[in-house]
Protein backbone atom coordinates (compact mmCIF):
# COMPACT_ATOMS: atom_id res chain seq x y z
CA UNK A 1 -0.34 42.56 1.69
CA UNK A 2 3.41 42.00 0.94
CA UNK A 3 4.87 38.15 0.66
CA UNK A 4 8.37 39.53 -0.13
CA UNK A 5 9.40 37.60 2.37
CA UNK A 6 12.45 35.65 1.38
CA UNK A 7 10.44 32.41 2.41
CA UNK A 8 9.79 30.05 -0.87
CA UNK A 9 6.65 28.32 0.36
CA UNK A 10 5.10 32.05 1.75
CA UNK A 11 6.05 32.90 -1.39
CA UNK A 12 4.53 30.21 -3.21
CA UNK A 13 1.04 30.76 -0.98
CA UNK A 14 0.01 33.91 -2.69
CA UNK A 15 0.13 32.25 -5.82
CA UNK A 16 -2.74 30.09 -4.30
CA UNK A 17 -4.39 32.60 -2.24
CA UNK A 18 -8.37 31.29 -3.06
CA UNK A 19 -7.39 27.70 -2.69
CA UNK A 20 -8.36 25.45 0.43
CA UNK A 21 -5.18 25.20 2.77
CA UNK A 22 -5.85 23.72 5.61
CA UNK A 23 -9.09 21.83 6.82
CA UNK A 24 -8.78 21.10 10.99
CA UNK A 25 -11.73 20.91 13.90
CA UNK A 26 -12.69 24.18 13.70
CA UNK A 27 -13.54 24.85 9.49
CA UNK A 28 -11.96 25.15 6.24
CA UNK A 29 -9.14 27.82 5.83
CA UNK A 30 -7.61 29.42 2.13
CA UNK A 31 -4.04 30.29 1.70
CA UNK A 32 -5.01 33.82 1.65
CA UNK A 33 -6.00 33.33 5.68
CA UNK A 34 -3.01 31.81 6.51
CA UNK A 35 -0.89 34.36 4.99
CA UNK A 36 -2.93 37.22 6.70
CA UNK A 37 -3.02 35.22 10.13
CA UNK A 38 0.76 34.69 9.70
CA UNK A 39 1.13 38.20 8.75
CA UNK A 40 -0.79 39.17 11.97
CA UNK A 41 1.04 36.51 14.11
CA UNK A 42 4.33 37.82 13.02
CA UNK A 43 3.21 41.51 13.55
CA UNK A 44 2.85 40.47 17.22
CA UNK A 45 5.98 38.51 18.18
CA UNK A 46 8.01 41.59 16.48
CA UNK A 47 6.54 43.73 18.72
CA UNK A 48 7.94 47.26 17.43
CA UNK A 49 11.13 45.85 16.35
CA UNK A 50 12.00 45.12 12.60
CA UNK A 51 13.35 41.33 13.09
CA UNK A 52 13.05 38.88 15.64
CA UNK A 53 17.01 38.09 14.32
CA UNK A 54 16.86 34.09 14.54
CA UNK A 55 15.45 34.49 18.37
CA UNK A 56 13.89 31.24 19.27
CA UNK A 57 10.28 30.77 19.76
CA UNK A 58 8.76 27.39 21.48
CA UNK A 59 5.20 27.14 20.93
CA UNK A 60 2.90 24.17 21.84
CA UNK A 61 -0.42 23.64 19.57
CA UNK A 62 -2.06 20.75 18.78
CA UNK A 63 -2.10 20.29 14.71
CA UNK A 64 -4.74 22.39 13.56
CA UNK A 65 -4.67 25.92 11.27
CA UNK A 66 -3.50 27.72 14.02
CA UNK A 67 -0.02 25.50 14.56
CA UNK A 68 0.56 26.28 10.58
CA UNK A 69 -0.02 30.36 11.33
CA UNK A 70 1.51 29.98 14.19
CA UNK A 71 4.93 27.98 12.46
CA UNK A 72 4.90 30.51 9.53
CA UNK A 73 4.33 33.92 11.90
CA UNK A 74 7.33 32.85 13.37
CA UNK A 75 9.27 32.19 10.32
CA UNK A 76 8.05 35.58 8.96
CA UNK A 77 8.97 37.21 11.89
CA UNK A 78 13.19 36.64 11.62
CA UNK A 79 12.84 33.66 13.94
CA UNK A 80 13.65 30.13 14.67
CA UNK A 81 10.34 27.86 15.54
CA UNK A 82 10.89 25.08 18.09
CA UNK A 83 7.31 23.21 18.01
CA UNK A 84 6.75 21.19 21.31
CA UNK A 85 4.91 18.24 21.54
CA UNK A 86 1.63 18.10 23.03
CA UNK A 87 1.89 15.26 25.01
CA UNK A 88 4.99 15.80 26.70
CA UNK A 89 4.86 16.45 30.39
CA UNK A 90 6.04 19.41 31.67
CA UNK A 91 9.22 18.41 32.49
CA UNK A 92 10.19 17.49 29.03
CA UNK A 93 8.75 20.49 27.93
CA UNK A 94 11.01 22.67 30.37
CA UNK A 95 14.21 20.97 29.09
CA UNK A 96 13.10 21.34 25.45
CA UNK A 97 12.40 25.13 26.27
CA UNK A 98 15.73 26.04 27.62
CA UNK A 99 17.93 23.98 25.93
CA UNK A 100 16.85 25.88 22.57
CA UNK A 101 17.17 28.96 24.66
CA UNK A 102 13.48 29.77 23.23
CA UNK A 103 13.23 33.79 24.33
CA UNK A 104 9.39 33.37 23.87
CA UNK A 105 7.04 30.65 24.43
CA UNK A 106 3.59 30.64 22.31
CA UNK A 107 1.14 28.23 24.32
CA UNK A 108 -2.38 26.74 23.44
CA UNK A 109 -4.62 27.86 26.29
CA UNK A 110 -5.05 24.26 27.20
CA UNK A 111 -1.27 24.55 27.64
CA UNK A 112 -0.83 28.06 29.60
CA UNK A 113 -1.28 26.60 33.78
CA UNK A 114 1.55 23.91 32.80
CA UNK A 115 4.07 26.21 31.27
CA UNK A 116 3.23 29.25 33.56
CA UNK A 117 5.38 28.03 36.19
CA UNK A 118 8.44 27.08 33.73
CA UNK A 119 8.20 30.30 31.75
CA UNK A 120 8.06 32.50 35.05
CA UNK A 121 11.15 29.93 36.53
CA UNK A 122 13.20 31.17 33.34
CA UNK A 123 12.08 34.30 32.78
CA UNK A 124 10.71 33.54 29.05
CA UNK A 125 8.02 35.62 27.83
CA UNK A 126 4.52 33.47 27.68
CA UNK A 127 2.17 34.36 24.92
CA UNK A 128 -1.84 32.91 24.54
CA UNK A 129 -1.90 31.37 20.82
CA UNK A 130 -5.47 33.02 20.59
CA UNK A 131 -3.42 36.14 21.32
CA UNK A 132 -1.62 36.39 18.38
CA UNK A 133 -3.92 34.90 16.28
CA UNK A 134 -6.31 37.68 16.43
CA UNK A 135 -3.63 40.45 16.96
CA UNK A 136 -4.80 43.29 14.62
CA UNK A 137 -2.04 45.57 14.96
CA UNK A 138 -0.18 44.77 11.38
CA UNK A 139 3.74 45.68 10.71
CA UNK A 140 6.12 45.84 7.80
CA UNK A 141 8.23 41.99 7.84
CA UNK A 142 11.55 41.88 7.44
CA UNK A 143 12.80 39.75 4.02
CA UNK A 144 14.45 36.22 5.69
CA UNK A 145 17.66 35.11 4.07
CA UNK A 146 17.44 31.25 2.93
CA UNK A 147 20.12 30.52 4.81
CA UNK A 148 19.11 31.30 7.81
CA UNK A 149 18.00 28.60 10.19
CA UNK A 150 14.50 28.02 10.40
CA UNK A 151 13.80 25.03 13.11
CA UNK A 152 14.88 23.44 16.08
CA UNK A 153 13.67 20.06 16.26
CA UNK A 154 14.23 17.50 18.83
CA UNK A 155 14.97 13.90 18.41
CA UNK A 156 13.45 11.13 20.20
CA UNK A 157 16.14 10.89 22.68
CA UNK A 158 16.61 7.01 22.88
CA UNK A 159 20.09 7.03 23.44
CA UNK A 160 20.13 9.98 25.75
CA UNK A 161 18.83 13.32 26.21
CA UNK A 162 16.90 14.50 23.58
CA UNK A 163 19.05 16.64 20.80
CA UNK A 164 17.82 19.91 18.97
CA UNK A 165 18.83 19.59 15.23
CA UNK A 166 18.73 22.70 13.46
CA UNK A 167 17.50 23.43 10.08
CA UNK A 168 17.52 26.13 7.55
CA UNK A 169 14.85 27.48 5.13
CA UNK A 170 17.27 26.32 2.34
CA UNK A 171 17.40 22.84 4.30
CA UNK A 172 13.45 23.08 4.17
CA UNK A 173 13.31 24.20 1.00
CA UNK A 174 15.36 21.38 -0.33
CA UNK A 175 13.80 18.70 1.88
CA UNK A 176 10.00 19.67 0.04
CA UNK A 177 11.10 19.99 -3.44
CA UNK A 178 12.93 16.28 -3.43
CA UNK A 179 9.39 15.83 -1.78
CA UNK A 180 7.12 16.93 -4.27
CA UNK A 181 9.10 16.10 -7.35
CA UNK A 182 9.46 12.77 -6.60
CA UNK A 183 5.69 12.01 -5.04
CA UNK A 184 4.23 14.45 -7.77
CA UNK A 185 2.19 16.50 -5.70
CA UNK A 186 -0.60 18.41 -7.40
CA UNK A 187 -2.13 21.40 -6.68
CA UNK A 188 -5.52 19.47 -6.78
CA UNK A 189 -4.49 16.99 -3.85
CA UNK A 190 -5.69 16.64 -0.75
CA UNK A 191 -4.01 14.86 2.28
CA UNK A 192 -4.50 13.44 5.97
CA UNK A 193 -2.14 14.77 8.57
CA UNK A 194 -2.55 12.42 11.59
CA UNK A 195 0.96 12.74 12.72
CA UNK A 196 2.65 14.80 15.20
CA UNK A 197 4.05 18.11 13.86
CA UNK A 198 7.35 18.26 16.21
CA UNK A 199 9.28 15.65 14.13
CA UNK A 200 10.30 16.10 10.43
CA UNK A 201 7.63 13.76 8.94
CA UNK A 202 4.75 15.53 10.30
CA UNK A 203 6.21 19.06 9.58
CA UNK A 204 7.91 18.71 6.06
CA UNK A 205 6.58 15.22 4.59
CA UNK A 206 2.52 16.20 5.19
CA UNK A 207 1.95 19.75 6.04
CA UNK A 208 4.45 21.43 4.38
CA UNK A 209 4.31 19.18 0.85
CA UNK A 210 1.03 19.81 0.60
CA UNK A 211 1.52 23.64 1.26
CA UNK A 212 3.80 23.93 -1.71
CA UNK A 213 1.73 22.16 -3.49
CA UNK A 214 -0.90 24.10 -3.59
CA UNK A 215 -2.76 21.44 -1.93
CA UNK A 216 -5.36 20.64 1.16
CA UNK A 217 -3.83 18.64 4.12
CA UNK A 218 -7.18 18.14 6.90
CA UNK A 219 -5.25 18.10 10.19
CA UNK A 220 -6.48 15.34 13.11
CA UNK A 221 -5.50 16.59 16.73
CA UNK A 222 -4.34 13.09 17.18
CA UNK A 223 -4.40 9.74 15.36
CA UNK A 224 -7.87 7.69 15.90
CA UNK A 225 -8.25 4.81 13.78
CA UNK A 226 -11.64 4.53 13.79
CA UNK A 227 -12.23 8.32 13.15
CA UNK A 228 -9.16 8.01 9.87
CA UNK A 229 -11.38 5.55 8.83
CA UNK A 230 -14.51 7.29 8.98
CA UNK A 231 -12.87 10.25 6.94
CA UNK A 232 -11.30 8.00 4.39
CA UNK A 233 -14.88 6.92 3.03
CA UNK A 234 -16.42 10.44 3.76
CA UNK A 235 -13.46 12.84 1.59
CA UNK A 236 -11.67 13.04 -1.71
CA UNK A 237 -8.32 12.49 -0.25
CA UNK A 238 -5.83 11.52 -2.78
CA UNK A 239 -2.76 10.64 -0.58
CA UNK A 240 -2.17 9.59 2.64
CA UNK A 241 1.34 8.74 4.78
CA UNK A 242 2.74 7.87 7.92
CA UNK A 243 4.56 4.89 10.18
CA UNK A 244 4.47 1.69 10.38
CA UNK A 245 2.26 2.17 13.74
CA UNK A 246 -0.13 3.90 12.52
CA UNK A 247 -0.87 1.18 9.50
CA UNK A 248 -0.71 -1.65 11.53
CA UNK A 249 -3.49 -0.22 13.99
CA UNK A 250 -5.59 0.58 10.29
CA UNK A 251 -4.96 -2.61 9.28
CA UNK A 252 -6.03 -4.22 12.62
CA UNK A 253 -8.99 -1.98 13.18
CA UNK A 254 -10.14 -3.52 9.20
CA UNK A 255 -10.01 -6.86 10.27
CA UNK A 256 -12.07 -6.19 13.42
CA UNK A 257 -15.13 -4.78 11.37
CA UNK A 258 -18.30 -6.36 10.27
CA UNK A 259 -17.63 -7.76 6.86
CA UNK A 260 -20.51 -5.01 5.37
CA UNK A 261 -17.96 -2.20 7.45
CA UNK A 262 -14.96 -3.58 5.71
CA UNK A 263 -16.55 -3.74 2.60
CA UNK A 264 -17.43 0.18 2.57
């Protein structure tokens, strides 16, 4: 299989292929899956033609191995990935979807009776995840220029309605080296991901530092402190990040436990 892709870190993957890459609900997966699944992925969106040409593609899936397949198919396909957040309502969803001008929409099948109605209302094409995941129909991938954009992400919209910044694979690329370089990520690291993957921090700071790396990021559906905590003193992580929220419900979840639990 090809990784002439253009894309650094899909580059960077077969250079890892027998390594754990991502560890989620459902089992342990090695670079060389998600580069085949993402090969697969991106053999379906194509669909017979040679590149998807920076067409936008909105896809809702909670973190997991599929989201990263998913991300990367899209990517290797010539397009533009616009992840949605799993626990916006559909409205939010709708005006996420067509403000991006997303020409497909990839959904979770615990997603496809909410976005039915707003992909048949726009006339986007609406795509199973599980259908593209085990696509088996394989296709030559076009080689993606750096410079061409790579993301739209949306920002929280406090001040307003919610604004799609746009990002490049250079942009990317530069974002994760600074990343790496200056956290010196190993190829022997392993990492939590309990944040959402529609906002930089999830997406570039986590999954895709570790991905670079070389490394294993485990990927929660959602944050649980009690369940982070459980995992901390069960696995070999060696680094761990995210907001202030998230530490100060850690913190307060320590301070609520027997003095034998804290002490573990």
């Amino acid at each position: 299989m090809s990784t002439d892709s253009g894309i650094p870190i899909v580059e960077r993957a077969a250079t890892h292929r027998l390594r754990r890459a991502i560890v989620d609900e459902t089992g342990t997966y090695t670079y060389a899956n998600l580069l085949d699944t993402s090969q697969a992925i991106a053999s379906a969106l194509l669909d017979g033609r040679s590149d998807l040409q920076e067409a936008r593609v909105a896809f809702i899936i909670p973190p997991s191995f599929d989201y990263t397949a998913v991300l990367w198919g899209v990517w290797r396909a010539g397009g533009i990935g616009v992840p949605l957040c799993v626990s916006h309502p559909a409205p939010e969803l709708e005006y996420v979807i067509n403000d991006a001008d997303a020409d497909i929409i990839v959904a979770h099948p615990d997603y496809l009776e909410m976005l039915g109605p707003v992909a048949a209302a726009h006339s986007r094409k609406l795509i199973c995840s599980n259908d593209l995941v085990d696509n088996e129909r394989i296709s030559s991938l076009p080689c993606v220029d750096i410079e061409r954009r790579a993301m739209i992400l949306y920002t929280s919209g406090t001040t307003g309605k919610p604004k799609g910044v746009v990002t490049t694979h250079a942009n990317t690329c530069a974002q994760i080296t600074t990343l790496v370089d200056f956290w010196q990520w190993r190829e022997t690291d392993r990492t939590l991901g309990v944040l959402p993957l529609h906002h930089v921090h999830g997406i570039i700071n986590i999954l895709s530092c570790a991905l670079w790396s070389g490394a294993c990021c485990e990927l929660m559906p959602k944050f649980d402190a009690t369940e982070v905590w459980h995992r901390f003193m069960d696995r070999d992580f060696t680094l761990f990040m995210a907001v202030p929220t998230v530490y100060v419900r850690l913190i307060a979840h320590w301070e609520a436990a027997a003095p034998d639990e804290q002490a573990r």
